[in-house]
Protein backbone atom coordinates (compact mmCIF):
# COMPACT_ATOMS: atom_id res chain seq x y z
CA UNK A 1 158.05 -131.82 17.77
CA UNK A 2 156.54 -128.24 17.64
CA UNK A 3 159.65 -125.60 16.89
CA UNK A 4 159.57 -122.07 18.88
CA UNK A 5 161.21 -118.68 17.41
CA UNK A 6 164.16 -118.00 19.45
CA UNK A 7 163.44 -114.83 22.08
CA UNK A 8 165.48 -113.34 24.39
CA UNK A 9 163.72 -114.88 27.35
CA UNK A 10 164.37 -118.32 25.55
CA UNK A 11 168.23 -117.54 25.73
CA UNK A 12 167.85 -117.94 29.48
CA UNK A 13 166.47 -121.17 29.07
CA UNK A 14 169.11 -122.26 26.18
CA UNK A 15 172.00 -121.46 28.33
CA UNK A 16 172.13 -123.69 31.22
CA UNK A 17 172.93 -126.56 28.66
CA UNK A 18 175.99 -124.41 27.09
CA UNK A 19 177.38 -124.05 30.54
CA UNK A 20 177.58 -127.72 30.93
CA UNK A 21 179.63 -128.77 27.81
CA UNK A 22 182.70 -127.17 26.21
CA UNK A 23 181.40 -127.53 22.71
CA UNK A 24 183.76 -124.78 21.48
CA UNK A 25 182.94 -123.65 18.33
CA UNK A 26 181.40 -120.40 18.60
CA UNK A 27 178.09 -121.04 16.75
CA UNK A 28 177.18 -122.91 19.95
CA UNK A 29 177.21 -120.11 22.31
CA UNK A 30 174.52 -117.69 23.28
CA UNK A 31 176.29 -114.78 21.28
CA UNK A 32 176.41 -117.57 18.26
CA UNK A 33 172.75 -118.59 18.41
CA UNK A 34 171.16 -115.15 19.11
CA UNK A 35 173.37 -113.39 16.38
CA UNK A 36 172.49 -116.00 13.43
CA UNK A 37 169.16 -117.02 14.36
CA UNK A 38 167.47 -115.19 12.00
CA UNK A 39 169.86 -115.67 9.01
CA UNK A 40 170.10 -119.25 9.42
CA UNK A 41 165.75 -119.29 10.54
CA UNK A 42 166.63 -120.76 14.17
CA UNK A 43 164.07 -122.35 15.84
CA UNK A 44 164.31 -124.87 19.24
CA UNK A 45 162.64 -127.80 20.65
CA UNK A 46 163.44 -128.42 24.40
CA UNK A 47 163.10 -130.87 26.61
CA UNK A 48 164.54 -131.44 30.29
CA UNK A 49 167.58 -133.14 29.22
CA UNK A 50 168.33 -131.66 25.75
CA UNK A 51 167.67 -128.77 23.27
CA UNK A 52 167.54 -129.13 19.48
CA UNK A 53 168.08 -126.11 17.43
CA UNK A 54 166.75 -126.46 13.63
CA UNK A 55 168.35 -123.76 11.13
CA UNK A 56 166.74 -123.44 7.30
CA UNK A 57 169.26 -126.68 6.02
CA UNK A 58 168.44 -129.37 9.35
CA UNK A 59 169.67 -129.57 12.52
CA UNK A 60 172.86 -128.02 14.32
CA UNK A 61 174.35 -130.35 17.26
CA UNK A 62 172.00 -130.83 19.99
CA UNK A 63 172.83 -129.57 23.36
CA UNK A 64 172.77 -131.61 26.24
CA UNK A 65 171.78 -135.29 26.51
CA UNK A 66 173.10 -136.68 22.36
CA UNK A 67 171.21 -139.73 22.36
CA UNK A 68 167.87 -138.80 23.71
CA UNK A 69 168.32 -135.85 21.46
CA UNK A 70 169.43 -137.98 18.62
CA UNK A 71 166.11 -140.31 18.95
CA UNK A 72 164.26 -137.62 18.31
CA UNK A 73 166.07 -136.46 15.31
CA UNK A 74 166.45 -139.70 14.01
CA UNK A 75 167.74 -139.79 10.35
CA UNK A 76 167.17 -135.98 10.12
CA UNK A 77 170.14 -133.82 8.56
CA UNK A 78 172.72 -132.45 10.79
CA UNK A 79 174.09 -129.77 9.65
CA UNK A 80 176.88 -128.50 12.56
CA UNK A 81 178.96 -130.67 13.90
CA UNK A 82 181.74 -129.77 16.25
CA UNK A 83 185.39 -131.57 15.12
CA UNK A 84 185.47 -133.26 18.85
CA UNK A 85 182.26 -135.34 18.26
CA UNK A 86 183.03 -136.84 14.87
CA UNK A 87 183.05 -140.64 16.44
CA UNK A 88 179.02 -140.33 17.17
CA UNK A 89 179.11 -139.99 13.28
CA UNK A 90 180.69 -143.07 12.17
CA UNK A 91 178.28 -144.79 10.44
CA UNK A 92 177.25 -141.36 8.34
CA UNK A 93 178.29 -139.83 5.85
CA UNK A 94 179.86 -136.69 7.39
CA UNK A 95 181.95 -134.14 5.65
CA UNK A 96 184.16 -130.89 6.46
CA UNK A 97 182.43 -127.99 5.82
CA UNK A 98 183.70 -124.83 3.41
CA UNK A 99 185.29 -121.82 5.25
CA UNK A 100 183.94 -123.13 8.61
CA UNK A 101 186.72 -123.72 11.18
CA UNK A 102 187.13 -121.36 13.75
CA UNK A 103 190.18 -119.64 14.63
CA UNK A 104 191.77 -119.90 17.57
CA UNK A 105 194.29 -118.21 19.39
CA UNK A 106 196.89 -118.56 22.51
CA UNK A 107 195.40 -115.55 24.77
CA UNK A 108 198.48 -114.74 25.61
CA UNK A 109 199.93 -114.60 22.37
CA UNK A 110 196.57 -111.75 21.33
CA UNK A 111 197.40 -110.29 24.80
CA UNK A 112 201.86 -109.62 25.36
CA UNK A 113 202.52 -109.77 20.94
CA UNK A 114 205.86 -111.12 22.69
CA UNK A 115 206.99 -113.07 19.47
CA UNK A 116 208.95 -111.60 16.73
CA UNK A 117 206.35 -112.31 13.94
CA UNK A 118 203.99 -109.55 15.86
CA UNK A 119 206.21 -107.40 15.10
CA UNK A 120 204.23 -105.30 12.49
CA UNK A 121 200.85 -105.95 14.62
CA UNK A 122 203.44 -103.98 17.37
CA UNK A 123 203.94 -101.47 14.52
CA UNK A 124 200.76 -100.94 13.67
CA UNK A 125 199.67 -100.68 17.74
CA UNK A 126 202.63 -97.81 18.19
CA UNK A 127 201.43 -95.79 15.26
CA UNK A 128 198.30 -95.59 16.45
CA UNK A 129 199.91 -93.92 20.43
CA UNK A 130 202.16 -91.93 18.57
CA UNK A 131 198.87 -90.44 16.52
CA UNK A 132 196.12 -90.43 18.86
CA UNK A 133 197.90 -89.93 22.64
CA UNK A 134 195.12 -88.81 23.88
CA UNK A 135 192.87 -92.14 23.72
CA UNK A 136 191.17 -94.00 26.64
CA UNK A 137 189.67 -97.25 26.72
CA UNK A 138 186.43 -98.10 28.95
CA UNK A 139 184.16 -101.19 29.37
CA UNK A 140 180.93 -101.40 28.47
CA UNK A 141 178.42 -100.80 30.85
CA UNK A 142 174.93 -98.92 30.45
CA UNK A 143 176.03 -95.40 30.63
CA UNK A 144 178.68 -95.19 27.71
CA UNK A 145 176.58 -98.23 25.56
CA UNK A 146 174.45 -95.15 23.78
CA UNK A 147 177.75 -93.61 23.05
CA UNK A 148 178.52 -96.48 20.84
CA UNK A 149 175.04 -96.66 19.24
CA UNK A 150 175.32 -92.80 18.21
CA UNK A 151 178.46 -93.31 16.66
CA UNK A 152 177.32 -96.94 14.89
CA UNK A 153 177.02 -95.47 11.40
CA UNK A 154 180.89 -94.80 11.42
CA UNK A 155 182.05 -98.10 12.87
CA UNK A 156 179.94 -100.71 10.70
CA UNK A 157 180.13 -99.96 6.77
CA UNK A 158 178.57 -103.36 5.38
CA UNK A 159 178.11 -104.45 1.83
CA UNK A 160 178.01 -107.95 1.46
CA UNK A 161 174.10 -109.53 2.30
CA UNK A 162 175.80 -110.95 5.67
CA UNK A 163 178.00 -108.24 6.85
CA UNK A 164 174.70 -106.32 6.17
CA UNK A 165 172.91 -108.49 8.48
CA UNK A 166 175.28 -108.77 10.52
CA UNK A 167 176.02 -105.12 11.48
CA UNK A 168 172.44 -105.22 12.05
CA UNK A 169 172.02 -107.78 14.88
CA UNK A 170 175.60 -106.77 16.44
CA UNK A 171 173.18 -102.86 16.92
CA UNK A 172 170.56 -105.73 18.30
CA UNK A 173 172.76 -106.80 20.99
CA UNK A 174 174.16 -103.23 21.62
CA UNK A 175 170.79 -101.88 22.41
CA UNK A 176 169.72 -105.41 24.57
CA UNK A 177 173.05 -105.30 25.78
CA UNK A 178 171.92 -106.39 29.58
CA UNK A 179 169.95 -109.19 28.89
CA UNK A 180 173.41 -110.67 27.85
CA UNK A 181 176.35 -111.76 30.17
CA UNK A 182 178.66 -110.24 27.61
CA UNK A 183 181.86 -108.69 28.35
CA UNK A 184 182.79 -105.77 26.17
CA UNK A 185 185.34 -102.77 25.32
CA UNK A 186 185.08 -99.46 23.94
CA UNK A 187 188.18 -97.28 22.85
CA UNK A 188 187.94 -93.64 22.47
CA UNK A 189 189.97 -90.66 21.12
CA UNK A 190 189.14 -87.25 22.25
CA UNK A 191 186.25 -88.87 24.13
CA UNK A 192 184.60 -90.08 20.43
CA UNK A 193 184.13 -93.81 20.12
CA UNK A 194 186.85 -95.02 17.16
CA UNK A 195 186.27 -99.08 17.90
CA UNK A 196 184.47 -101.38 20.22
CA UNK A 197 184.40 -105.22 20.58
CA UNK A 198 182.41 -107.46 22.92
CA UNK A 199 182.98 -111.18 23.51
CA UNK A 200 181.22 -114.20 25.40
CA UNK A 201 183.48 -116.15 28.15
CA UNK A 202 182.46 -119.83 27.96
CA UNK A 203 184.62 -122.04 30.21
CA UNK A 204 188.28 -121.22 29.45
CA UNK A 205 187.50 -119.45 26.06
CA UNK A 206 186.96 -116.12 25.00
CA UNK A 207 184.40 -115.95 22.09
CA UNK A 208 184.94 -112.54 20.02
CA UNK A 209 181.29 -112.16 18.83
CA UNK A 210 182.13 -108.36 17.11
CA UNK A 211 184.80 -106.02 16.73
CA UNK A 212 183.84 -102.81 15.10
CA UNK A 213 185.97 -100.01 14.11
CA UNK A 214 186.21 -96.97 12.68
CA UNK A 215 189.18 -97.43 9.86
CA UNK A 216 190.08 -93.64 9.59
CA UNK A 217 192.13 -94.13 12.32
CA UNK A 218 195.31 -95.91 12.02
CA UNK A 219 196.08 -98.95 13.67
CA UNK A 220 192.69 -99.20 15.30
CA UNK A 221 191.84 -102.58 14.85
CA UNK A 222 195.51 -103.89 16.20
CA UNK A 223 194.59 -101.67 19.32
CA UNK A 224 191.29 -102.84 20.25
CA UNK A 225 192.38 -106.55 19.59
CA UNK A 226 195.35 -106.11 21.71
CA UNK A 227 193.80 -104.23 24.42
CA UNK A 228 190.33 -106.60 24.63
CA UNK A 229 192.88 -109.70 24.76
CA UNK A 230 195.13 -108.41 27.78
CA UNK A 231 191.48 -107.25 29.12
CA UNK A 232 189.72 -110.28 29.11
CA UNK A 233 192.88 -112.41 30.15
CA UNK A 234 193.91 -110.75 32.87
CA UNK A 235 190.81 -110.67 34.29
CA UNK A 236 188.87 -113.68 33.79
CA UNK A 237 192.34 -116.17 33.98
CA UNK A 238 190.78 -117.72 29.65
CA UNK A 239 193.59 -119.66 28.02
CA UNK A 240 191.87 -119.40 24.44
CA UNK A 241 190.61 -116.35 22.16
CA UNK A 242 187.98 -118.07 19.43
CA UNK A 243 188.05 -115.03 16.84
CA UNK A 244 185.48 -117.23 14.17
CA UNK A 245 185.53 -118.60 10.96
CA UNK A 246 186.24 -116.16 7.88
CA UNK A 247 182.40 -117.21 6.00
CA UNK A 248 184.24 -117.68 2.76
CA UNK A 249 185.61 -113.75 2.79
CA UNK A 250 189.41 -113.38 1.32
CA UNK A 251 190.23 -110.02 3.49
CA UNK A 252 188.99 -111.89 6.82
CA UNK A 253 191.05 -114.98 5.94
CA UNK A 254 194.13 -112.72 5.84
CA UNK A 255 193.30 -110.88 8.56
CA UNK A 256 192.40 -113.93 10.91
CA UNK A 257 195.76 -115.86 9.82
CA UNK A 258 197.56 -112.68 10.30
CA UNK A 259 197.26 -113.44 14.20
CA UNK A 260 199.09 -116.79 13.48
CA UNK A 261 195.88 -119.46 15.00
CA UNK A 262 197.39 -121.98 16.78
CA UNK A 263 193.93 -124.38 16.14
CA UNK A 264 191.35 -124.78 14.06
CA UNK A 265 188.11 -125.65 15.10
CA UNK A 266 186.57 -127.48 12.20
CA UNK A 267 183.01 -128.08 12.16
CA UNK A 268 180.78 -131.02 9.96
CA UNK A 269 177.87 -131.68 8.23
CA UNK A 270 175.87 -134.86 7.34
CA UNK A 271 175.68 -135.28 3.50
């Protein structure tokens, strides 16, 4: 099999597969595959039934038809698999992977913060009217996208090697932005960009790919959760808000179990 660097043209040919399974984890969207692919070294073999993604470790789980995909793996290392096809993995030696399950949440829950324990997200979403009164919120489109992009620096303050990395590829997708059918947010005060988020819809499921803010301003990340949530389930009718796994950090942990997930979507790997 001869292995191709992932483009942006080869996105369009990726995604008619992900539109005809739910895999649900979001690794196995386009936002997933485009924003790790060179992290993780991503490369793809395709063929008219299947694609097979190989990262730096093995393989993740192939898209499309399993067992023709599957022959051509053979007894190769796969190293994602999504919780819902365990049973094709019987016979292997498969095991949970560390700090990789996916949080999910009731959309509505993100969206209305209607039960008592949201109270202090409520809190936190008040204080920040009560300060900033004056704030607007507008989707992205490609005459306020450069607004975010000037103001980048102040939003995304990385340290760690894959925050790093990751701040970059999120300003990847920001200045590619229509070659993606991303839905996204911006929230302003005084007509200055303070946060921004953008997400993938894949079947009934809102993907968050990244949520930016800047943290000078109170509250800000309560407000642009809250406001994408009642956004993107109002208008597009999604049940489910997959925020992603926490990568191992403490401080995202928190913050993702904070939001009170009501699943988990673990993912595997052959031993």
């Amino acid at each position: 099999m001869r292995f191709k660097k992932i483009t942006f043209t080869d996105l369009d040919l990726i995604k008619p597969f992900l539109k005809k399974k739910n895999y649900y984890i979001s690794d196995l969207t386009i936002g997933g595959i485009f924003m790790w692919k060179d992290f993780y070294n991503y490369t793809y073999y395709m063929e008219d039934d299947f694609v097979i993604i190989k990262s730096n470790d093995g393989y993740l789980f192939p898209l499309g038809d399993f067992n023709k995909a599957i022959n051509k793996i053979k007894d190769e290392k796969i190293t994602l698999i999504p919780e819902q096809y365990l049973s094709l993995f019987n016979d292997k030696n498969v095991g949970e992977i560390d700090f990789r399950k996916d949080y999910v949440y009731d959309a509505s829950d993100l969206a209305y913060l209607e039960n008592k324990k949201y109270d202090k997200k409520k809190g936190h979403i008040k204080k920040f009217i009560s300060l900033y009164p004056t704030y607007k919120v507008e989707i992205i489109n490609k005459k306020n996208i450069k607004n975010i992009i000037d103001e980048y620096n102040n939003l995304a303050r990385p340290v760690e090697k894959m925050a790093i990395y990751e701040a970059n590829m999120a300003l990847e997708i920001l200045k590619n932005y229509d070659k993606f059918d991303f839905i996204g947010m911006i929230l302003k005060v005084d007509d200055k960009v303070v946060a921004f988020t953008v997400g993938e819809i894949s079947f009934d499921i809102l993907h968050v790919h990244i949520e930016k803010a800047n943290i000078e301003y109170k509250g800000v990340y309560q407000m642009i959760n809250n406001l994408f949530s009642k956004y993107a389930l109002e208008t597009y009718n999604i049940k489910y808000i997959n925020r992603q796994d926490d990568a191992g950090f403490e401080g995202l942990k928190k913050a993702k179990k904070s939001y009170y997930p009501i699943i988990y979507y673990k993912k595997y790997c052959m031993k």
